[in-house]
PDB file of N, CA and C in Angstrom:
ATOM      1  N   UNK A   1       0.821  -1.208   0.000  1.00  0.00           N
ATOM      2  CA  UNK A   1       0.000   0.000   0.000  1.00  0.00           C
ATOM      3  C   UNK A   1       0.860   1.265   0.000  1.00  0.00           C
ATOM      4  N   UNK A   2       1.706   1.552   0.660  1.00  0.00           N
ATOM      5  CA  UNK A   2       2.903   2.631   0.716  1.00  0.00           C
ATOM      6  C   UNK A   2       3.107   2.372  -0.603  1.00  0.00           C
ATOM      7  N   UNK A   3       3.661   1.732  -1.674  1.00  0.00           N
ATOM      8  CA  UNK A   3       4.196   2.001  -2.721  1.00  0.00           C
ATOM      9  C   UNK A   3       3.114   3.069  -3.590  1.00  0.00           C
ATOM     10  N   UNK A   4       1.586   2.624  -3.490  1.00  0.00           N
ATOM     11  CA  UNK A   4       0.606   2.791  -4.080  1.00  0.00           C
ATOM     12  C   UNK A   4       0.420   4.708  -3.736  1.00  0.00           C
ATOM     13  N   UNK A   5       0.404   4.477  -2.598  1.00  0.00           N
ATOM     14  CA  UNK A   5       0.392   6.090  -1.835  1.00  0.00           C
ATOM     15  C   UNK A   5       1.580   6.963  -2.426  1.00  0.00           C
ATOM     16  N   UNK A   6       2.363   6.737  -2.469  1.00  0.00           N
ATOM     17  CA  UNK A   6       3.699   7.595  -3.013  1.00  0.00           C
ATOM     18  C   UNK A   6       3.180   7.830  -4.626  1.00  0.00           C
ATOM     19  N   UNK A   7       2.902   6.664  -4.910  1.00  0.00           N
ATOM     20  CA  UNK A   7       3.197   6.864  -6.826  1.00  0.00           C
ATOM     21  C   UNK A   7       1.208   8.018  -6.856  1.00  0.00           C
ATOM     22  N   UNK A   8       0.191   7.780  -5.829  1.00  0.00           N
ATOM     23  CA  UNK A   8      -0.523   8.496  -6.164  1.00  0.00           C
ATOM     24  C   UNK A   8      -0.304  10.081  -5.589  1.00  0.00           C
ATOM     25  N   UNK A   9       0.425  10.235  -4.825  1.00  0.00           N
ATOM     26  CA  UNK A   9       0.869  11.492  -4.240  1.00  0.00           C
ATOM     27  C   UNK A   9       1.423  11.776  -5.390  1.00  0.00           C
ATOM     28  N   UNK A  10       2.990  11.661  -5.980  1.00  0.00           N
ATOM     29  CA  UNK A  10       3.649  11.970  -6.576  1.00  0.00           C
ATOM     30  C   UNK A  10       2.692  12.531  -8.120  1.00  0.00           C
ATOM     31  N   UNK A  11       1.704  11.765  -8.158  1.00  0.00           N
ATOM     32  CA  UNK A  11       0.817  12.585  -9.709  1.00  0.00           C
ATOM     33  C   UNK A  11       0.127  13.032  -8.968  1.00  0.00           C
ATOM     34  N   UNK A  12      -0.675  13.566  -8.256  1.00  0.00           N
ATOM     35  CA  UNK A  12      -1.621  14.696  -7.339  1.00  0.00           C
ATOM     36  C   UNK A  12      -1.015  15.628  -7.348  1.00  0.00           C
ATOM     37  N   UNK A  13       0.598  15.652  -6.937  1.00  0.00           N
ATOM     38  CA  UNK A  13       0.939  16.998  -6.653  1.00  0.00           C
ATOM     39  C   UNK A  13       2.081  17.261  -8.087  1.00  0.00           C
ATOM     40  N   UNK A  14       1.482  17.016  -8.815  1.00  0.00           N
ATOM     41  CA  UNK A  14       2.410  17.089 -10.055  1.00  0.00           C
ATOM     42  C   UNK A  14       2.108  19.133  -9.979  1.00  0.00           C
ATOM     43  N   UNK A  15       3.099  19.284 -11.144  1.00  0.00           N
ATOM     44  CA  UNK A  15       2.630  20.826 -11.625  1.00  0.00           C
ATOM     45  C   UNK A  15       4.123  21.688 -10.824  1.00  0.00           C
ATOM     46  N   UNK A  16       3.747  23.097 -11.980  1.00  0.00           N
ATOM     47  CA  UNK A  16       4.550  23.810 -11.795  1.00  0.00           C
ATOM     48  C   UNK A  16       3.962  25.050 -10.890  1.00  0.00           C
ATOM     49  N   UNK A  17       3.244  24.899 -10.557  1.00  0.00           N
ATOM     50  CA  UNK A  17       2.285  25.963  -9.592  1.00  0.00           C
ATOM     51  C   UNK A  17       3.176  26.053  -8.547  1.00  0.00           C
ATOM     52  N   UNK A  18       3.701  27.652  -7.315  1.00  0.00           N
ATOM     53  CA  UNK A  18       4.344  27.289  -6.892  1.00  0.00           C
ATOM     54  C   UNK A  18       3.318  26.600  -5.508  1.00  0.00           C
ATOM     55  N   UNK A  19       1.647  26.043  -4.888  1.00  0.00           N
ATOM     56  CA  UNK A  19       1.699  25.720  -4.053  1.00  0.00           C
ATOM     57  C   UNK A  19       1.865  24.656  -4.144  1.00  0.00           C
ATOM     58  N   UNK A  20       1.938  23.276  -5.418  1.00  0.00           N
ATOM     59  CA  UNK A  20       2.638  22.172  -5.638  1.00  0.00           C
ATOM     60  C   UNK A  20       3.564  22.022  -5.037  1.00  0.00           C
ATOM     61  N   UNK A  21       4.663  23.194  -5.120  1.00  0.00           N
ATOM     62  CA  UNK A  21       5.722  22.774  -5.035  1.00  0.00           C
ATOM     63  C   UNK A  21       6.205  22.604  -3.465  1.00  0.00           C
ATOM     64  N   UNK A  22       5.279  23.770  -2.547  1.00  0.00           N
ATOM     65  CA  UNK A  22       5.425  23.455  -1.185  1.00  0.00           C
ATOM     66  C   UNK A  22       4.839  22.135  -1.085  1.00  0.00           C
ATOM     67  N   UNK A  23       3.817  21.367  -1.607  1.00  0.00           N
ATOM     68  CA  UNK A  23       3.205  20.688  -1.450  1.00  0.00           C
ATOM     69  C   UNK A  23       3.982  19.134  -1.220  1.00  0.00           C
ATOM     70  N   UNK A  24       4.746  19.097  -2.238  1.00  0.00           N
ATOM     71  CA  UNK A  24       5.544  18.489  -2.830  1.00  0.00           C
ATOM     72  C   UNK A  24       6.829  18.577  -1.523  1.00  0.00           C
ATOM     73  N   UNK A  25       7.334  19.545  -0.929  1.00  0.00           N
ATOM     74  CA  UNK A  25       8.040  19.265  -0.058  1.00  0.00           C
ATOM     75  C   UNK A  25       7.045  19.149   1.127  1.00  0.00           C
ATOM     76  N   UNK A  26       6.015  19.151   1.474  1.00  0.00           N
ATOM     77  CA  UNK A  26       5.192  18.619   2.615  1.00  0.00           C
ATOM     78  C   UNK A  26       5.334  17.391   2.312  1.00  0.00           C
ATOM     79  N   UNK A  27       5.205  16.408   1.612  1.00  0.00           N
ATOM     80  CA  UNK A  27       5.049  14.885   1.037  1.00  0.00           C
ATOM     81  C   UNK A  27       6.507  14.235   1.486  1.00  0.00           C
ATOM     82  N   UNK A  28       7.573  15.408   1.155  1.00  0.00           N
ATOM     83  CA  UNK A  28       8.999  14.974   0.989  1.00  0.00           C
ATOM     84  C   UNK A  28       9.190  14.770   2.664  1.00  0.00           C
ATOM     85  N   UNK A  29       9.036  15.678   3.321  1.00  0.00           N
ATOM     86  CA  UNK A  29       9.245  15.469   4.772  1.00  0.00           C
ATOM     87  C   UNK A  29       8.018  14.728   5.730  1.00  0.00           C
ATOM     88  N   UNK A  30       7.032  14.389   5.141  1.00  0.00           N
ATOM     89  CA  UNK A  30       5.970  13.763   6.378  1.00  0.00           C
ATOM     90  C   UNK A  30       6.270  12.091   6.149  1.00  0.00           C
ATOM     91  N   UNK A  31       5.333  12.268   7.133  1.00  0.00           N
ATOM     92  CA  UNK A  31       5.540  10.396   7.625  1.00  0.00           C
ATOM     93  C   UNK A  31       3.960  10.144   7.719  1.00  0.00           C
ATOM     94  N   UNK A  32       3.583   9.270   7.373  1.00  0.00           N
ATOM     95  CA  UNK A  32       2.876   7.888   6.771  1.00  0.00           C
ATOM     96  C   UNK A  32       2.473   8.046   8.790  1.00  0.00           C
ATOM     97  N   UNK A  33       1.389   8.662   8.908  1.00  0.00           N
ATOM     98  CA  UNK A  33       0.985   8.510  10.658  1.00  0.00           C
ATOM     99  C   UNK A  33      -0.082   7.488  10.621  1.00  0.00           C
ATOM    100  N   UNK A  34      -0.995   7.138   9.822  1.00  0.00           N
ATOM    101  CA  UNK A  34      -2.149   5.958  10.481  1.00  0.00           C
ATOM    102  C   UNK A  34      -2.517   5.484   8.874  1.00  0.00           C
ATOM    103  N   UNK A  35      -2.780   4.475   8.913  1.00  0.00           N
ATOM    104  CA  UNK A  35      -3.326   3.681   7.415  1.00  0.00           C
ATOM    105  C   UNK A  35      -4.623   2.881   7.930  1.00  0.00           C
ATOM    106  N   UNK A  36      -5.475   3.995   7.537  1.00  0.00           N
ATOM    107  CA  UNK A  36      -6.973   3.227   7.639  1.00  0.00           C
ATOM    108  C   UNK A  36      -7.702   2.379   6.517  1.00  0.00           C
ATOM    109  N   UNK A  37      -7.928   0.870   6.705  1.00  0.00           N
ATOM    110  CA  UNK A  37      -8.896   0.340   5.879  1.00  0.00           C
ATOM    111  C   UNK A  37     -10.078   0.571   6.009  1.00  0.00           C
ATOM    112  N   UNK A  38     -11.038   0.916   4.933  1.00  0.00           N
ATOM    113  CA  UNK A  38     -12.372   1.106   5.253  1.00  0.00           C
ATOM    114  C   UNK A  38     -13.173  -0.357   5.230  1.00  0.00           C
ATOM    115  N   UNK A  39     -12.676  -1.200   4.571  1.00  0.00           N
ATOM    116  CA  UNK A  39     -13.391  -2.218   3.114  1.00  0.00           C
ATOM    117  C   UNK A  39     -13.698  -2.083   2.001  1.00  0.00           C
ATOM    118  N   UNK A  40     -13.864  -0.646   1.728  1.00  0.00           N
ATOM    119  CA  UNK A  40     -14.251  -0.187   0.194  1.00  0.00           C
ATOM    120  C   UNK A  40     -13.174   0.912   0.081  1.00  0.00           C
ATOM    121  N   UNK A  41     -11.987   1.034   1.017  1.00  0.00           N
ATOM    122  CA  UNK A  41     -11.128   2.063   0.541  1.00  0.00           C
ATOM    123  C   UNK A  41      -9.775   2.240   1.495  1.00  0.00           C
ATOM    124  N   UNK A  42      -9.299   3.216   1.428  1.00  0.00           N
ATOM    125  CA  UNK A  42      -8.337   3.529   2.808  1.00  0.00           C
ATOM    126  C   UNK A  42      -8.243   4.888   2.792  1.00  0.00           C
ATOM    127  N   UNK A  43      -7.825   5.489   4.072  1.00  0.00           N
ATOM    128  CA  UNK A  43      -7.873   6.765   4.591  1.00  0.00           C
ATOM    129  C   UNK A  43      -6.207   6.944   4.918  1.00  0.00           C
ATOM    130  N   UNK A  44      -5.326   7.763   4.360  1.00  0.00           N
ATOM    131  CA  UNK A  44      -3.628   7.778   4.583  1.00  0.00           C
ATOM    132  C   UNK A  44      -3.377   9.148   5.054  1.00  0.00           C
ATOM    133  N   UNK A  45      -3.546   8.813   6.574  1.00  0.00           N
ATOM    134  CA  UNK A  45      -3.406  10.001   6.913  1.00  0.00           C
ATOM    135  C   UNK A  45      -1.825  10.584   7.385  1.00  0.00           C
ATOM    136  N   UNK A  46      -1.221  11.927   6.898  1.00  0.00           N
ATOM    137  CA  UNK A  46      -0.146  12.255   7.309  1.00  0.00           C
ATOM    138  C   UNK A  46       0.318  13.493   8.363  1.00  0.00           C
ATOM    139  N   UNK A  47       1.427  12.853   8.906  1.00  0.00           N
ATOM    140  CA  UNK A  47       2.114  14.280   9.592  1.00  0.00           C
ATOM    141  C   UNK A  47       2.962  15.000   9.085  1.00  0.00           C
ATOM    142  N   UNK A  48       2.780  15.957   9.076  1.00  0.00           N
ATOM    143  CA  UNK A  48       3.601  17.102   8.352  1.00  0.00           C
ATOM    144  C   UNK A  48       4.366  18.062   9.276  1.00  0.00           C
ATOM    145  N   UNK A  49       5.677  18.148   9.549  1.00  0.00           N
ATOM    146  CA  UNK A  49       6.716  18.891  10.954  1.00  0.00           C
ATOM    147  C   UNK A  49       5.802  20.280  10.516  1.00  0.00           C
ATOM    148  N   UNK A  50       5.753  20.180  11.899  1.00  0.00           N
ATOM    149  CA  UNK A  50       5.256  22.428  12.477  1.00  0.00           C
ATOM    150  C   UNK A  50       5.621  23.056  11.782  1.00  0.00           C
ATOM    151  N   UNK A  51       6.929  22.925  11.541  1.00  0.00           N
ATOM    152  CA  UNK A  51       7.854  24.078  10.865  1.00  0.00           C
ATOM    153  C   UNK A  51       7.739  24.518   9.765  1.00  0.00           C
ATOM    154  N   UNK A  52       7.115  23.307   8.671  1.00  0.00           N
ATOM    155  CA  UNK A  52       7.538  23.036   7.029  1.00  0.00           C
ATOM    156  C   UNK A  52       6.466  24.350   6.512  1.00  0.00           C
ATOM    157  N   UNK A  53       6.976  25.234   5.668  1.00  0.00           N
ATOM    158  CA  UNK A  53       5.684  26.106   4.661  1.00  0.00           C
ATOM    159  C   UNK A  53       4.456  25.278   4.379  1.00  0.00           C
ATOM    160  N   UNK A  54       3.496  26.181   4.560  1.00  0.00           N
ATOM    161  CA  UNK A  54       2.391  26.206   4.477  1.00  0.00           C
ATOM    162  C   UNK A  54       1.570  26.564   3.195  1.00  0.00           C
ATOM    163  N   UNK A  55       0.375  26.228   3.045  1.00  0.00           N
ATOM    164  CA  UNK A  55      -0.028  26.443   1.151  1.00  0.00           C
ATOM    165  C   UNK A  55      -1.231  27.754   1.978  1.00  0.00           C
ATOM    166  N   UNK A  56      -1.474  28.459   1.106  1.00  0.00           N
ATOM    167  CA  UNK A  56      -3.085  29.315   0.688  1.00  0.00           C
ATOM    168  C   UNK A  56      -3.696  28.679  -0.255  1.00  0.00           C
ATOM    169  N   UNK A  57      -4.962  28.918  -0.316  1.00  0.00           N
ATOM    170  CA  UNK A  57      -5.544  28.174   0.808  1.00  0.00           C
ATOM    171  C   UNK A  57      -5.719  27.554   1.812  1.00  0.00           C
ATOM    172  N   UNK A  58      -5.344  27.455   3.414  1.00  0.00           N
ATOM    173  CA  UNK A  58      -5.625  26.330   3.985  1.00  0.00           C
ATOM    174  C   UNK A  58      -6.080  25.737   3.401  1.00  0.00           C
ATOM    175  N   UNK A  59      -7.860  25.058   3.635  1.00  0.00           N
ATOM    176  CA  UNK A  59      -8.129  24.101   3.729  1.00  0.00           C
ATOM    177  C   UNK A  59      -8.823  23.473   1.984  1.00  0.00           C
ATOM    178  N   UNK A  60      -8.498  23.014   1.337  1.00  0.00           N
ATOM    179  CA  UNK A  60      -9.942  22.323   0.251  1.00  0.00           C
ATOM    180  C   UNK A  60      -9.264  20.386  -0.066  1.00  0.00           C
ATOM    181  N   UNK A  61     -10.278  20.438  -0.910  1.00  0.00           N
ATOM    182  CA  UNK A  61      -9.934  18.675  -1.404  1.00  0.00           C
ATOM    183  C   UNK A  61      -9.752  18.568  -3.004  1.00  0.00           C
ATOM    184  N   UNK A  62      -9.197  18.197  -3.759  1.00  0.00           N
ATOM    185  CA  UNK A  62      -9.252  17.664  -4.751  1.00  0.00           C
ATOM    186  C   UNK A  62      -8.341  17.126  -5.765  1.00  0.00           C
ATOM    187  N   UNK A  63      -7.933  17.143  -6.777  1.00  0.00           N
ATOM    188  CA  UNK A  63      -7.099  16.086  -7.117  1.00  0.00           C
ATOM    189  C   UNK A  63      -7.915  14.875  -7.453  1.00  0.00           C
ATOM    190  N   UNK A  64      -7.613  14.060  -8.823  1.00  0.00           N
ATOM    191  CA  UNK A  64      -8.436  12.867  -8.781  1.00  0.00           C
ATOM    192  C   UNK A  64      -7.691  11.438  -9.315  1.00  0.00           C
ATOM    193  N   UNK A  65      -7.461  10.318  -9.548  1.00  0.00           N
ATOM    194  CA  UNK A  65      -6.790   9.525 -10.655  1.00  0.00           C
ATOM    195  C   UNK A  65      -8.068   8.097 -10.534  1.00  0.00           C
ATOM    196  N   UNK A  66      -8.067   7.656 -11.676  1.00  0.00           N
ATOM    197  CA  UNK A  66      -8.648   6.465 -11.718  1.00  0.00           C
ATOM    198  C   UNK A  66      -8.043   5.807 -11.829  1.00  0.00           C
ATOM    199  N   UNK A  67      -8.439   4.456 -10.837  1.00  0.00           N
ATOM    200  CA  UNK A  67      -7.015   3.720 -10.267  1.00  0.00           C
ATOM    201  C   UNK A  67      -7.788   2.038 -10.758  1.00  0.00           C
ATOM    202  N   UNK A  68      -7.444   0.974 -11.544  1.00  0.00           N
ATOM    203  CA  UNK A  68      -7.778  -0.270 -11.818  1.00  0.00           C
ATOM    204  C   UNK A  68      -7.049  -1.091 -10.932  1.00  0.00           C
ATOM    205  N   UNK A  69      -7.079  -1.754 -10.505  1.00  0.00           N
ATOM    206  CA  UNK A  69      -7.225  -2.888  -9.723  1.00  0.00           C
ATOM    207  C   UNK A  69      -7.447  -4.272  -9.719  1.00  0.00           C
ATOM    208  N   UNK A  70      -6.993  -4.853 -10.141  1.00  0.00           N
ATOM    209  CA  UNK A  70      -7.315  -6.625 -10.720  1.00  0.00           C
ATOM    210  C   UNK A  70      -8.245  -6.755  -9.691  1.00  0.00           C
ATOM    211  N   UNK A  71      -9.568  -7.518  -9.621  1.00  0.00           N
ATOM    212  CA  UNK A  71     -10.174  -8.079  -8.915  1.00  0.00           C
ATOM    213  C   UNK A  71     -11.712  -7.201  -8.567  1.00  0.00           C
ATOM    214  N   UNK A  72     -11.007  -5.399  -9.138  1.00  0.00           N
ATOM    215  CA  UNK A  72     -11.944  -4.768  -8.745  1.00  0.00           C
ATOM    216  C   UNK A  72     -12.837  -4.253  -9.733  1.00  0.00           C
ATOM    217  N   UNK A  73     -14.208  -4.835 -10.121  1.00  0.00           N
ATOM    218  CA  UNK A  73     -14.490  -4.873 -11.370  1.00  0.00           C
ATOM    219  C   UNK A  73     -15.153  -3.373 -11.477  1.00  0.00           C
ATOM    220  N   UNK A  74     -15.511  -2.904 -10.877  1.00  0.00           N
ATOM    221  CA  UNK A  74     -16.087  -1.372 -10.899  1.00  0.00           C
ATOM    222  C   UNK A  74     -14.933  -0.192 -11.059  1.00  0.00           C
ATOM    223  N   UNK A  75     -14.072  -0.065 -10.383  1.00  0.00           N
ATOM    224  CA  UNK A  75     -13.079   0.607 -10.517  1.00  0.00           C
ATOM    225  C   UNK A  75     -12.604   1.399  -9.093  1.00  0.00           C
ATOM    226  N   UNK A  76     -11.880   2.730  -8.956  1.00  0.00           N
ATOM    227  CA  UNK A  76     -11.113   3.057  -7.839  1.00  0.00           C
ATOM    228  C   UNK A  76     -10.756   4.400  -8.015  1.00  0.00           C
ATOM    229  N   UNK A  77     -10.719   4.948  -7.164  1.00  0.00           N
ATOM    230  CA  UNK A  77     -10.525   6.324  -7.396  1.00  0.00           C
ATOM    231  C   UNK A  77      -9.677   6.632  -6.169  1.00  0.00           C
ATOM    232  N   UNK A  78      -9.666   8.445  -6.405  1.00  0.00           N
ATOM    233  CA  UNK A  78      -8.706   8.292  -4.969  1.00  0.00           C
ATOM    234  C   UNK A  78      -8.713  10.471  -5.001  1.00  0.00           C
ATOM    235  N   UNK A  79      -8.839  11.050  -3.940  1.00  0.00           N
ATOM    236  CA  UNK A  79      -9.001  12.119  -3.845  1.00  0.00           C
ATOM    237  C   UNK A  79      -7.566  12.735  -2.195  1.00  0.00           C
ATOM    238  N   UNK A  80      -7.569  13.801  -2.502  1.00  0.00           N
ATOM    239  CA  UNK A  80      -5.955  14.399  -1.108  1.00  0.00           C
ATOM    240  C   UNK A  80      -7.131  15.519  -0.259  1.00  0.00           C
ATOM    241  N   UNK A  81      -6.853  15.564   0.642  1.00  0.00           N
ATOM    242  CA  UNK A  81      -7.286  16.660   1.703  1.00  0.00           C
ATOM    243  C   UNK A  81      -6.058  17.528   1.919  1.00  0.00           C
ATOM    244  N   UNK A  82      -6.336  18.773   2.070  1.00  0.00           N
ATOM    245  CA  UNK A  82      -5.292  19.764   2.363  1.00  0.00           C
ATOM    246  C   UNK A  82      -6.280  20.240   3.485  1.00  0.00           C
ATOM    247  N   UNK A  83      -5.414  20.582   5.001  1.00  0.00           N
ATOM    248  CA  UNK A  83      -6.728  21.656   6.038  1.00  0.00           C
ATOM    249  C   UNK A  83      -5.102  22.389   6.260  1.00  0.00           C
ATOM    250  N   UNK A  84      -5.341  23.157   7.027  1.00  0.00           N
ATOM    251  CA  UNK A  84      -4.382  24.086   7.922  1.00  0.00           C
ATOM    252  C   UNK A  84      -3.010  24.409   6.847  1.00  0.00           C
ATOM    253  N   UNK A  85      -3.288  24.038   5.519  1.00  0.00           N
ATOM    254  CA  UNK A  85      -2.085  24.628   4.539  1.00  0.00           C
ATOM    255  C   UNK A  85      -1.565  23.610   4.372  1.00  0.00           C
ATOM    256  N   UNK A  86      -1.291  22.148   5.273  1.00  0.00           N
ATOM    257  CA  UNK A  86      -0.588  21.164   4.511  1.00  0.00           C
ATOM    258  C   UNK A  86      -1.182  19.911   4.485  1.00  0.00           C
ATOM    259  N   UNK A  87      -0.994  18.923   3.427  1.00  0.00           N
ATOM    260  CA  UNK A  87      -1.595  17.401   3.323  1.00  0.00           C
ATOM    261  C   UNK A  87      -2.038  16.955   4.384  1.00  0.00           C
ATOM    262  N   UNK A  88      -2.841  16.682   4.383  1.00  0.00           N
ATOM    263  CA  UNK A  88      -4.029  15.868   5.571  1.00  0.00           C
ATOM    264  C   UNK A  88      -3.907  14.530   4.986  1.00  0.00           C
ATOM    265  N   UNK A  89      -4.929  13.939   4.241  1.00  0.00           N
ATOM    266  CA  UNK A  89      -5.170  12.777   4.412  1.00  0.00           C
ATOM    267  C   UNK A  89      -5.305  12.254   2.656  1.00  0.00           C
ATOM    268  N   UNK A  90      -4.881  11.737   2.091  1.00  0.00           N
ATOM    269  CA  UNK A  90      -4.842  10.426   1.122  1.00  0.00           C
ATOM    270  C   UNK A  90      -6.157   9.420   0.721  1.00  0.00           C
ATOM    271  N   UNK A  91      -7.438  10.075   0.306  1.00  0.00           N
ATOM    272  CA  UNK A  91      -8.445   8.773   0.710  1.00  0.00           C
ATOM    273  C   UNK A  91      -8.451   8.244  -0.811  1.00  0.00           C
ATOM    274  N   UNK A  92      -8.525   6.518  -0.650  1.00  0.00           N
ATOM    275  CA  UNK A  92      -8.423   6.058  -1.757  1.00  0.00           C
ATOM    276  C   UNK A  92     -10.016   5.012  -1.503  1.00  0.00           C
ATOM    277  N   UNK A  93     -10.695   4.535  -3.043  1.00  0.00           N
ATOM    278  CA  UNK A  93     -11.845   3.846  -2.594  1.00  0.00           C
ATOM    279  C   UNK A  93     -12.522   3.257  -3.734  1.00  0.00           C
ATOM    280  N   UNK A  94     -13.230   2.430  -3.532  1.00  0.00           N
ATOM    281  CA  UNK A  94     -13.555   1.373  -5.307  1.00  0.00           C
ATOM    282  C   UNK A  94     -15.101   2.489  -5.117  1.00  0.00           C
ATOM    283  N   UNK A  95     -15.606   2.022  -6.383  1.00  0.00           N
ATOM    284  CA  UNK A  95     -17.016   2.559  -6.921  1.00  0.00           C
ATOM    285  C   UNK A  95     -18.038   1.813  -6.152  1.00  0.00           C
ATOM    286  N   UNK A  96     -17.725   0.144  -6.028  1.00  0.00           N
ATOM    287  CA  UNK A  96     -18.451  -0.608  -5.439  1.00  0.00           C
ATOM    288  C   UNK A  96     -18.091  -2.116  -5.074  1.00  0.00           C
ATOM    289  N   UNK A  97     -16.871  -2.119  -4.709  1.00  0.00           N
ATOM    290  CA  UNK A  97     -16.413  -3.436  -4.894  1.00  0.00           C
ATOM    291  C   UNK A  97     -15.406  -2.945  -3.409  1.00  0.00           C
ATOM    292  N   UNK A  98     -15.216  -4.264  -2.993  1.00  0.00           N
ATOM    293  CA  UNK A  98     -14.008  -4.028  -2.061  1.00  0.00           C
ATOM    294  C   UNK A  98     -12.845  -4.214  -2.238  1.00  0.00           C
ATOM    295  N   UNK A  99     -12.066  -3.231  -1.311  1.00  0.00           N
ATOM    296  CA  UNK A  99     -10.517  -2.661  -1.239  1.00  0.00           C
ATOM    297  C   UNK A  99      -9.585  -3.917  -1.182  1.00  0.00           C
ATOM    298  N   UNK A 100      -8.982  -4.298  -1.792  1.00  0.00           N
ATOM    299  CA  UNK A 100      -7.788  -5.795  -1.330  1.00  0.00           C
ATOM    300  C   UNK A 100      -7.165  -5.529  -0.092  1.00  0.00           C
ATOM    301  N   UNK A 101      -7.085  -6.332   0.047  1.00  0.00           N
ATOM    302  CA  UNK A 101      -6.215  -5.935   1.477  1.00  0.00           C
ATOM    303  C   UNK A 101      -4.447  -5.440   0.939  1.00  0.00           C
ATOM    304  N   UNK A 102      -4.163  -6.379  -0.583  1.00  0.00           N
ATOM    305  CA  UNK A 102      -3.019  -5.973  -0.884  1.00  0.00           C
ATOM    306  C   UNK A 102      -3.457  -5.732  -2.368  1.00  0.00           C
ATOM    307  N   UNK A 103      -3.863  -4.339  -2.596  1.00  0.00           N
ATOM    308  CA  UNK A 103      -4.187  -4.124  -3.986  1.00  0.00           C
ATOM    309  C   UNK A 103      -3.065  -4.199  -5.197  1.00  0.00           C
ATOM    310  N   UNK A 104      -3.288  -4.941  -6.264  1.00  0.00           N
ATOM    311  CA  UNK A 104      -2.507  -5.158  -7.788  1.00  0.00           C
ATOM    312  C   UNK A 104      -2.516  -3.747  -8.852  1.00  0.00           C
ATOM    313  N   UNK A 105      -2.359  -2.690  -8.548  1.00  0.00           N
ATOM    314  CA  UNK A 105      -2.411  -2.207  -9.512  1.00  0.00           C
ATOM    315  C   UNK A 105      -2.024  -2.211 -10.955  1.00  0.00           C
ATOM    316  N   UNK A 106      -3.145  -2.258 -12.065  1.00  0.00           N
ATOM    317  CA  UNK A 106      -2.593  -2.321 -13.215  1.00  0.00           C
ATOM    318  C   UNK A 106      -2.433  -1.263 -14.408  1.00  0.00           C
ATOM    319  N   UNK A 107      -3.190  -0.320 -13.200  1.00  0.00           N
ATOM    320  CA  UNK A 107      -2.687   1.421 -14.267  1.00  0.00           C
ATOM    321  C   UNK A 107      -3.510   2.327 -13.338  1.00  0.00           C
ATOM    322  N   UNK A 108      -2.897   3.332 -13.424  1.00  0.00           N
ATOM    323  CA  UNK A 108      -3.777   4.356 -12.930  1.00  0.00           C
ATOM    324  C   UNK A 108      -3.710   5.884 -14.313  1.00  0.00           C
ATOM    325  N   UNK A 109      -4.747   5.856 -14.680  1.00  0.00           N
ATOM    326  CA  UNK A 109      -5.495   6.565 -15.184  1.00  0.00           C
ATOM    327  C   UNK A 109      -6.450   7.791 -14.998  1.00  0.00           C
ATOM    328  N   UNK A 110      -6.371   9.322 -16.094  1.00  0.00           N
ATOM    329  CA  UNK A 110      -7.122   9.954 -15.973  1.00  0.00           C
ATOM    330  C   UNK A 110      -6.389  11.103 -14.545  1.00  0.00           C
ATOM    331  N   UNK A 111      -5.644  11.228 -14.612  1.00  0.00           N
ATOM    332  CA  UNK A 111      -5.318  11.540 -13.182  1.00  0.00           C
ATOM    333  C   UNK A 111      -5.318  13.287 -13.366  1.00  0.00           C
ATOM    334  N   UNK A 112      -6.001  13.919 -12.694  1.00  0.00           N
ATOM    335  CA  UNK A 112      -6.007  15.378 -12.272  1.00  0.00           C
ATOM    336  C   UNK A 112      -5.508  15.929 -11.464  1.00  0.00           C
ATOM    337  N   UNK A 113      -3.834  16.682 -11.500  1.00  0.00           N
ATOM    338  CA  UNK A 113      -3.392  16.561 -10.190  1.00  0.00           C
ATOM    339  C   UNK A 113      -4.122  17.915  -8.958  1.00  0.00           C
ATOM    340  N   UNK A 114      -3.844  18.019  -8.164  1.00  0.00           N
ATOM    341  CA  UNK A 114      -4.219  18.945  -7.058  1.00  0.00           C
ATOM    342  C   UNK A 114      -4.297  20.382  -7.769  1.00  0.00           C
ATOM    343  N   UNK A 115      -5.437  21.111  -7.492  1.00  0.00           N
ATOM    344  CA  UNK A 115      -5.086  22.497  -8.194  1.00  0.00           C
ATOM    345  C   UNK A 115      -5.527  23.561  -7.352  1.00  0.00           C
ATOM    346  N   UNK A 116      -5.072  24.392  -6.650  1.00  0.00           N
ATOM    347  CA  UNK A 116      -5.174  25.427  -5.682  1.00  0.00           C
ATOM    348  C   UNK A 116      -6.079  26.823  -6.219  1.00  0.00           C
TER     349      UNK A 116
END
């Protein structure tokens, strides 16, 4: 699942915008704090040090990629939370099928990265 989280971070916060780019060093310095399974998804929530720059906007959500999944015949998606200026939380989740416990990805697709 960590591999999965990085490679969908890493296209979310794609772009030359500069709050990407703080964004992008929020990702570089946090740590992986709780990995929630839902059954139909997971919740990746992170810590980000006090110190690190902050984005404007605090708080919104978006960012999107369509994510396939062997096994998951509906499909997968996956959306980022930003609150207080830096990455919050990672939620990833099928259309209607349940989450693997060790998901196969076989492409992720369509991907919209984060846009401030």
């Amino acid at each position: 699942m960590k591999s999965l989280i990085v490679q969908l971070m890493d296209l979310l916060l794609a772009g030359d915008a500069p709050p990407a780019a703080v964004l992008r060093e929020q990702f570089a310095r946090a740590r992986l704090a709780e990995l929630r399974l839902t059954g139909t998804g997971f919740f990746a929530d992170f810590e980000v040090p006090s110190e690190i720059s902050r984005v404007d906007p605090l708080s919104w959500v978006g960012g999107r990629a369509e994510i396939d999944i062997e096994g998951v015949e509906h499909g997968a998606g996956c959306v980022l939370f930003v609150g207080d200026g830096v990455i919050q939380t990672l939620e990833g989740y099928t259309y209607d099928d349940v989450w693997p416990m060790h998901p196969r990805v076989s492409a992720i697709r369509n991907v919209v990265p984060l846009v401030v």
